[in-house]
PDB file of N, CA and C in Angstrom:
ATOM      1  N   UNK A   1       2.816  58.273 -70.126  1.00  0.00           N
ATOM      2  CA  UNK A   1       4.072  58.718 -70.690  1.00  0.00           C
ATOM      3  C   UNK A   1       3.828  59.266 -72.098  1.00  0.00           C
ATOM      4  N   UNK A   2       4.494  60.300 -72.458  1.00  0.00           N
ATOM      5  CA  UNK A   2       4.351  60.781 -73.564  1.00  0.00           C
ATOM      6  C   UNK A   2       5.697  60.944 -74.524  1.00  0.00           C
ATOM      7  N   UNK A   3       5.465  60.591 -76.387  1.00  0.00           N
ATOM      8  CA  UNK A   3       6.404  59.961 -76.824  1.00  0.00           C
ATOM      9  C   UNK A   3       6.804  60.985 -77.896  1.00  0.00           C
ATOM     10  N   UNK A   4       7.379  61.370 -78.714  1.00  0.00           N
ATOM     11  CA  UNK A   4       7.607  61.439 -80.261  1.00  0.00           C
ATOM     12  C   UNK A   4       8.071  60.708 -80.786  1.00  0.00           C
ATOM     13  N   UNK A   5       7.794  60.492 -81.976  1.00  0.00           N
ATOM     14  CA  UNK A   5       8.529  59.324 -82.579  1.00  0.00           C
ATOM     15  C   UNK A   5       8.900  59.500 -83.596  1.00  0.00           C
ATOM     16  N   UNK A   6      10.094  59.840 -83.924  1.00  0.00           N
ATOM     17  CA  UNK A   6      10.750  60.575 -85.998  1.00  0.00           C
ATOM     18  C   UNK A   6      10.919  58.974 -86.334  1.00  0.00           C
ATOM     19  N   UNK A   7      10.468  58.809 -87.813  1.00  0.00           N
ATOM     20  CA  UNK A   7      10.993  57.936 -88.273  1.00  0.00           C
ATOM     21  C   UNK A   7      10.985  58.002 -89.920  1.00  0.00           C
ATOM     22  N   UNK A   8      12.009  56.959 -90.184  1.00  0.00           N
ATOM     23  CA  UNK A   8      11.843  57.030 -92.045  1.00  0.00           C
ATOM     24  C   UNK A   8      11.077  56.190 -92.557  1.00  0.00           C
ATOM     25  N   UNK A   9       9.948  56.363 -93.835  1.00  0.00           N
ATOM     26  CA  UNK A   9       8.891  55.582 -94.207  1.00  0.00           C
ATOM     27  C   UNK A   9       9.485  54.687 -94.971  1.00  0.00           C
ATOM     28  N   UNK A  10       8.912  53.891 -95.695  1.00  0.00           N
ATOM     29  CA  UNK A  10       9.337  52.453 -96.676  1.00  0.00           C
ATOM     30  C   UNK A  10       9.745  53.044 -97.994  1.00  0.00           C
ATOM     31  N   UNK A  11       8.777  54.570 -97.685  1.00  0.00           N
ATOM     32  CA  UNK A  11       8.997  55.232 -99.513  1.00  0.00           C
ATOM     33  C   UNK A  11      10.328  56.377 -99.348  1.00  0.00           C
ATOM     34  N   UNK A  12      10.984  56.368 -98.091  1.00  0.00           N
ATOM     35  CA  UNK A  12      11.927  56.568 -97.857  1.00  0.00           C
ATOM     36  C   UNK A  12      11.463  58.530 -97.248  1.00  0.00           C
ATOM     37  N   UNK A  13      10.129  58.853 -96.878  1.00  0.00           N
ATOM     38  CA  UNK A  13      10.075  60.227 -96.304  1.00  0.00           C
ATOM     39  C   UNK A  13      10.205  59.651 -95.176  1.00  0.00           C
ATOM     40  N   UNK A  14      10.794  61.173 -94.168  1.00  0.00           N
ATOM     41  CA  UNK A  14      10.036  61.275 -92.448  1.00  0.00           C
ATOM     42  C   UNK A  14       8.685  61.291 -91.889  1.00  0.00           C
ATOM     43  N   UNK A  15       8.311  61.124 -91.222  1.00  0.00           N
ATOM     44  CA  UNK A  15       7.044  61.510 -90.813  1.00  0.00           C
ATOM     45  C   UNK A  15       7.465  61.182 -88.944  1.00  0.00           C
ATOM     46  N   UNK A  16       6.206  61.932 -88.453  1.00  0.00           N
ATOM     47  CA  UNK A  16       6.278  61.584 -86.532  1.00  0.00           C
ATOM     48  C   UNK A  16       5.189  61.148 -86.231  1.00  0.00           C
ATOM     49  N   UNK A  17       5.002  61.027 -84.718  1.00  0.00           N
ATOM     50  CA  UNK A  17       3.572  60.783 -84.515  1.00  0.00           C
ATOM     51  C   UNK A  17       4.174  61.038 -82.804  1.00  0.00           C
ATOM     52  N   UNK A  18       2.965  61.607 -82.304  1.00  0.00           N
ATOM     53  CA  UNK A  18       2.888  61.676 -80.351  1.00  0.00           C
ATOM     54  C   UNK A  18       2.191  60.677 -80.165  1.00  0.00           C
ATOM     55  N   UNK A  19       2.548  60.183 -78.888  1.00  0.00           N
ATOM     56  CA  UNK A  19       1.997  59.134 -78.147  1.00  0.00           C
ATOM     57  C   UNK A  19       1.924  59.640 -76.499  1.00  0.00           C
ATOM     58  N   UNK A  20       1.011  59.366 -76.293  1.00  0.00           N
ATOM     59  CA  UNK A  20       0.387  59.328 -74.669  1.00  0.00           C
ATOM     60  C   UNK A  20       0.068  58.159 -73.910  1.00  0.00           C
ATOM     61  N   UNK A  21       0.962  57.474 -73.378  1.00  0.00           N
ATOM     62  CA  UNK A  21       0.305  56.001 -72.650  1.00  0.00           C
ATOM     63  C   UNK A  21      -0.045  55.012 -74.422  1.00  0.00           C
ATOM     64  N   UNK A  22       1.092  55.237 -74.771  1.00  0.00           N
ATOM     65  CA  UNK A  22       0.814  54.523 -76.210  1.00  0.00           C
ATOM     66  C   UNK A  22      -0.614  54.441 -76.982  1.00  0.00           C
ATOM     67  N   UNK A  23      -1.334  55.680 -76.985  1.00  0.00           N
ATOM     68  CA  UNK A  23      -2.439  55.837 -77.794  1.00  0.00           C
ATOM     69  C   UNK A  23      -1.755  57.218 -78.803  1.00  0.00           C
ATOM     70  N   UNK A  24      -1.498  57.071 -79.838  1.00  0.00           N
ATOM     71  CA  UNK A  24      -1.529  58.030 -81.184  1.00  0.00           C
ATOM     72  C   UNK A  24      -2.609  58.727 -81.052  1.00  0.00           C
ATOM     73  N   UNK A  25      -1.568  60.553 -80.672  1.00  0.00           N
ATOM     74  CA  UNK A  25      -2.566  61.567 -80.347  1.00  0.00           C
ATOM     75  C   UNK A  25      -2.506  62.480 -81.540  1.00  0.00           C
ATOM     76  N   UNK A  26      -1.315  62.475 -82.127  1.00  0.00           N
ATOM     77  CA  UNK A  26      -0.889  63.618 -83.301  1.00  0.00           C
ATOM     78  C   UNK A  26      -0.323  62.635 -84.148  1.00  0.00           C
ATOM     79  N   UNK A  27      -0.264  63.440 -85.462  1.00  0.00           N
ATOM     80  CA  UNK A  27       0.886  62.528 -86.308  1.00  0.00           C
ATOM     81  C   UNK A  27       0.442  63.484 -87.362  1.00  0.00           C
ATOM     82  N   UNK A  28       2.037  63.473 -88.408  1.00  0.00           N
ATOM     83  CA  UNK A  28       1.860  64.113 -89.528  1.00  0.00           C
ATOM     84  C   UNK A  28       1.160  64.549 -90.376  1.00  0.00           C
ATOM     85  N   UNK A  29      -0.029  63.365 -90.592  1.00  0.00           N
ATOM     86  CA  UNK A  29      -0.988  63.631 -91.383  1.00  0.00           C
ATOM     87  C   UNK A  29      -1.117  62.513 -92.969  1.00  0.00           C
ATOM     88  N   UNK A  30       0.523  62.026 -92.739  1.00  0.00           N
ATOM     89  CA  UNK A  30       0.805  61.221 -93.799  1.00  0.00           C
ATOM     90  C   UNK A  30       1.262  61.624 -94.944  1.00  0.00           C
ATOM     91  N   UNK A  31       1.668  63.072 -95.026  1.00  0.00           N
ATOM     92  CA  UNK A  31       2.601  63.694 -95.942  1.00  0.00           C
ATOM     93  C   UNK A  31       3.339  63.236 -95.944  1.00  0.00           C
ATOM     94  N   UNK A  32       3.977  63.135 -95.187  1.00  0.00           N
ATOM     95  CA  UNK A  32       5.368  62.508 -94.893  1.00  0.00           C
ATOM     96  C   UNK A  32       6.480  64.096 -94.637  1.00  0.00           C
ATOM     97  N   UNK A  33       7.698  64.108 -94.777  1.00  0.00           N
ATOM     98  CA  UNK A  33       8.964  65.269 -95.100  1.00  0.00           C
ATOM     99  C   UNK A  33       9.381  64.514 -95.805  1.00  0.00           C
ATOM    100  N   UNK A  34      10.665  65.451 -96.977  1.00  0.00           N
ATOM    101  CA  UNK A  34      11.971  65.086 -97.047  1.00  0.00           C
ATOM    102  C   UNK A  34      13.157  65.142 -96.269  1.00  0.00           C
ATOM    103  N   UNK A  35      12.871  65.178 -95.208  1.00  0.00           N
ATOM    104  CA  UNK A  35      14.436  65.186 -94.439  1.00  0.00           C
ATOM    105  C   UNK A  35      13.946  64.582 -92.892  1.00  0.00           C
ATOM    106  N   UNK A  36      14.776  64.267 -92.043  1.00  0.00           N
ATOM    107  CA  UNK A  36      14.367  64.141 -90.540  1.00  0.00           C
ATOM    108  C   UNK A  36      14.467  65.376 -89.986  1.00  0.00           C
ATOM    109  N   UNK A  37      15.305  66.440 -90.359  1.00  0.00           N
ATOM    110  CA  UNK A  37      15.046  67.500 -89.341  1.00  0.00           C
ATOM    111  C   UNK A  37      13.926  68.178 -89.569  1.00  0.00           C
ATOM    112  N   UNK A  38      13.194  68.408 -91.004  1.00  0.00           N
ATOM    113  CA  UNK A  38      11.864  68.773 -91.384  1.00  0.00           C
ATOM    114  C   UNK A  38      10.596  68.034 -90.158  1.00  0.00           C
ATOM    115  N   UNK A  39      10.693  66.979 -89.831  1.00  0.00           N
ATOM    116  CA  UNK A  39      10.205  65.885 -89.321  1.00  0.00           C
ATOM    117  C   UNK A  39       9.883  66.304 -87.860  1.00  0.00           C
ATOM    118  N   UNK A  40      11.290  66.234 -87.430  1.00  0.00           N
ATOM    119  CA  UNK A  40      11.924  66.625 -86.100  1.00  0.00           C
ATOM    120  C   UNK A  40      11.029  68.215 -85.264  1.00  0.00           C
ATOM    121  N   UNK A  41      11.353  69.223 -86.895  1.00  0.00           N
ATOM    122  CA  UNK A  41      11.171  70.609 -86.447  1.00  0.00           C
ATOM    123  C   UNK A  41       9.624  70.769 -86.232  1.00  0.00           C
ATOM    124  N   UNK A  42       8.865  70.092 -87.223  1.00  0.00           N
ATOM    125  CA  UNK A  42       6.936  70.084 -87.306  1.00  0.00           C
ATOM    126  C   UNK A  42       6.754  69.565 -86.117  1.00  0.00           C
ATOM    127  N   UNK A  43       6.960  68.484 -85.391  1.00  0.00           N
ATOM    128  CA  UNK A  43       6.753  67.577 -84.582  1.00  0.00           C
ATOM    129  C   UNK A  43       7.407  68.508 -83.168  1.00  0.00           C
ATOM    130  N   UNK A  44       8.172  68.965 -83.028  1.00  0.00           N
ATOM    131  CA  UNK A  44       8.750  69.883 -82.018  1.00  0.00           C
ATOM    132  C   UNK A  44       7.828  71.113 -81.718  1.00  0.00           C
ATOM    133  N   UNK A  45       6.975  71.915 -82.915  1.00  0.00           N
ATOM    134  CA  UNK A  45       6.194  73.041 -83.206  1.00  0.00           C
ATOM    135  C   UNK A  45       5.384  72.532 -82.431  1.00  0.00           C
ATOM    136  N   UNK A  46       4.689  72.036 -82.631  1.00  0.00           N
ATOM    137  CA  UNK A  46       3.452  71.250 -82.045  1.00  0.00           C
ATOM    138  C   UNK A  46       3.362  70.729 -80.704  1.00  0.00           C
ATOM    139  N   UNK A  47       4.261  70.156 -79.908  1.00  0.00           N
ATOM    140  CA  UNK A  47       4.389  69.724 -79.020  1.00  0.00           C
ATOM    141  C   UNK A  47       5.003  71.191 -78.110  1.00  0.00           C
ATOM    142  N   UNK A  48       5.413  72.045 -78.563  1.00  0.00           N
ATOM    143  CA  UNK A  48       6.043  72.824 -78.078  1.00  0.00           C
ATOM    144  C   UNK A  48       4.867  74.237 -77.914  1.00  0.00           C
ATOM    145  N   UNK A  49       3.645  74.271 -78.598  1.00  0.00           N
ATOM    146  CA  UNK A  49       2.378  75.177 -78.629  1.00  0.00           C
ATOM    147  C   UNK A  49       2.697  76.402 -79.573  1.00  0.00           C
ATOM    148  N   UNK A  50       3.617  76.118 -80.511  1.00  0.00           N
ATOM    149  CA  UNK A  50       4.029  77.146 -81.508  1.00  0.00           C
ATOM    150  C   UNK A  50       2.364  77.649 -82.240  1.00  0.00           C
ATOM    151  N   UNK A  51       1.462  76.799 -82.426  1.00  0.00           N
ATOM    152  CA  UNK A  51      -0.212  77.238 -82.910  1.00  0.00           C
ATOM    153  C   UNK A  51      -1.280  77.198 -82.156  1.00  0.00           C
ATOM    154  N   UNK A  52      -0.901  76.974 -80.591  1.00  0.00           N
ATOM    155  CA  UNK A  52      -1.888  77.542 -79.940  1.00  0.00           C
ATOM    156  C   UNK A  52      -2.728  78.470 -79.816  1.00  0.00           C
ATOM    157  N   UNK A  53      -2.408  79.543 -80.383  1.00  0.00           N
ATOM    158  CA  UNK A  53      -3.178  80.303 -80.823  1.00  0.00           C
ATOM    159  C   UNK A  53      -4.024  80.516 -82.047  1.00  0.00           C
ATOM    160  N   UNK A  54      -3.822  78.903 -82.622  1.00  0.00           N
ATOM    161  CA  UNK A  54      -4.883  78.924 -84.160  1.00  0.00           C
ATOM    162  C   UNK A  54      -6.245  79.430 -83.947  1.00  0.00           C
ATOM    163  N   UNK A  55      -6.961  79.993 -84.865  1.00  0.00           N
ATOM    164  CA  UNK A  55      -8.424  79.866 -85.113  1.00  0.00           C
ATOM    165  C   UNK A  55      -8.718  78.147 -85.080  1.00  0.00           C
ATOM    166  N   UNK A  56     -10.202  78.329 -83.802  1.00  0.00           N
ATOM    167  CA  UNK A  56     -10.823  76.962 -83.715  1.00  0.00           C
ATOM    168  C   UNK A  56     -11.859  77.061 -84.753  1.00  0.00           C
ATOM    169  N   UNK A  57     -11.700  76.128 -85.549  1.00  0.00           N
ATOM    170  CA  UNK A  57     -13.067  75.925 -86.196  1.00  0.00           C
ATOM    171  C   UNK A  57     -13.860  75.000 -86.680  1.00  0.00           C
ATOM    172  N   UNK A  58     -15.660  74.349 -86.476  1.00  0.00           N
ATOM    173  CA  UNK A  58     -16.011  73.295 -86.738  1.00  0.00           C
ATOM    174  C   UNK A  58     -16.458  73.019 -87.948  1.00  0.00           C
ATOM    175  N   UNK A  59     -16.959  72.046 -88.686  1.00  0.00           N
ATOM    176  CA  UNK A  59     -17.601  71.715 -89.497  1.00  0.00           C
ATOM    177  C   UNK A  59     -18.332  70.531 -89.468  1.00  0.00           C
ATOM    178  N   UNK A  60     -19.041  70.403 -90.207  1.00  0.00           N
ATOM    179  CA  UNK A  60     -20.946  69.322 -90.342  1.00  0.00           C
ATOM    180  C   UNK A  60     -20.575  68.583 -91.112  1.00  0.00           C
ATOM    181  N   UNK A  61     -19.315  68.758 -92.021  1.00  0.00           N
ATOM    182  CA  UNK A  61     -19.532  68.130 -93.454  1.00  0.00           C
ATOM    183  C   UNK A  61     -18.109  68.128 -93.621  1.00  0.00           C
ATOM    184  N   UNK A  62     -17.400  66.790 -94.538  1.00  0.00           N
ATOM    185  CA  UNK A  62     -15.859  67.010 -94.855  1.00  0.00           C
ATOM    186  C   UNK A  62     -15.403  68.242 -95.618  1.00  0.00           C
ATOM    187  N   UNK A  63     -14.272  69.087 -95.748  1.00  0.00           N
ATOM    188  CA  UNK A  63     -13.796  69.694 -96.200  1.00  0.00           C
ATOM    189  C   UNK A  63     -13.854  69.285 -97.664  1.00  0.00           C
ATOM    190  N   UNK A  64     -13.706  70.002 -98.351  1.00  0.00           N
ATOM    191  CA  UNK A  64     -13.698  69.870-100.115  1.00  0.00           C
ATOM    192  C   UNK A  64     -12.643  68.951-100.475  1.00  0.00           C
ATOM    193  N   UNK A  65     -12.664  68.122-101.115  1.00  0.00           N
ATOM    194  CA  UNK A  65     -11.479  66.869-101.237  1.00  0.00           C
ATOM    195  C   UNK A  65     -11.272  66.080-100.789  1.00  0.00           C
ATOM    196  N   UNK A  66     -11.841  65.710 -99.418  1.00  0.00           N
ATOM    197  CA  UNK A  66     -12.043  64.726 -98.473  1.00  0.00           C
ATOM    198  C   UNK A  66     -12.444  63.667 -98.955  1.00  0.00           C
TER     199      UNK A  66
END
């Protein structure tokens, strides 16, 4: 079964996360939003293949800031 889940954090942002057979497949990232429909709309993009067509790309080494 597959889930979304909007919710409000302790520091009071949105954030989501997908679930598949209750294993966390996606999730915000830990930004968090200011609003639930911000929340709602990222989390909808995604599940919906709005960036399926991103550039794939790998790396050896963390990104700068990591």
């Amino acid at each position: 079964m597959v889930k979304r889940l909007v919710y409000k954090r302790k520091d009071g942002r949105w954030a989501w996360n997908l679930t598949v057979n209750g294993e966390v497949v996606a999730t915000d990232g830990g930004q968090g939003y200011e609003n639930e429909s911000d929340a709602k709309g990222m989390a909808d993009r995604i599940i919906n293949g709005e960036f399926s067509d991103a550039e794939r790309k790998r790396r050896d080494t963390p990104p700068p800031g990591s």
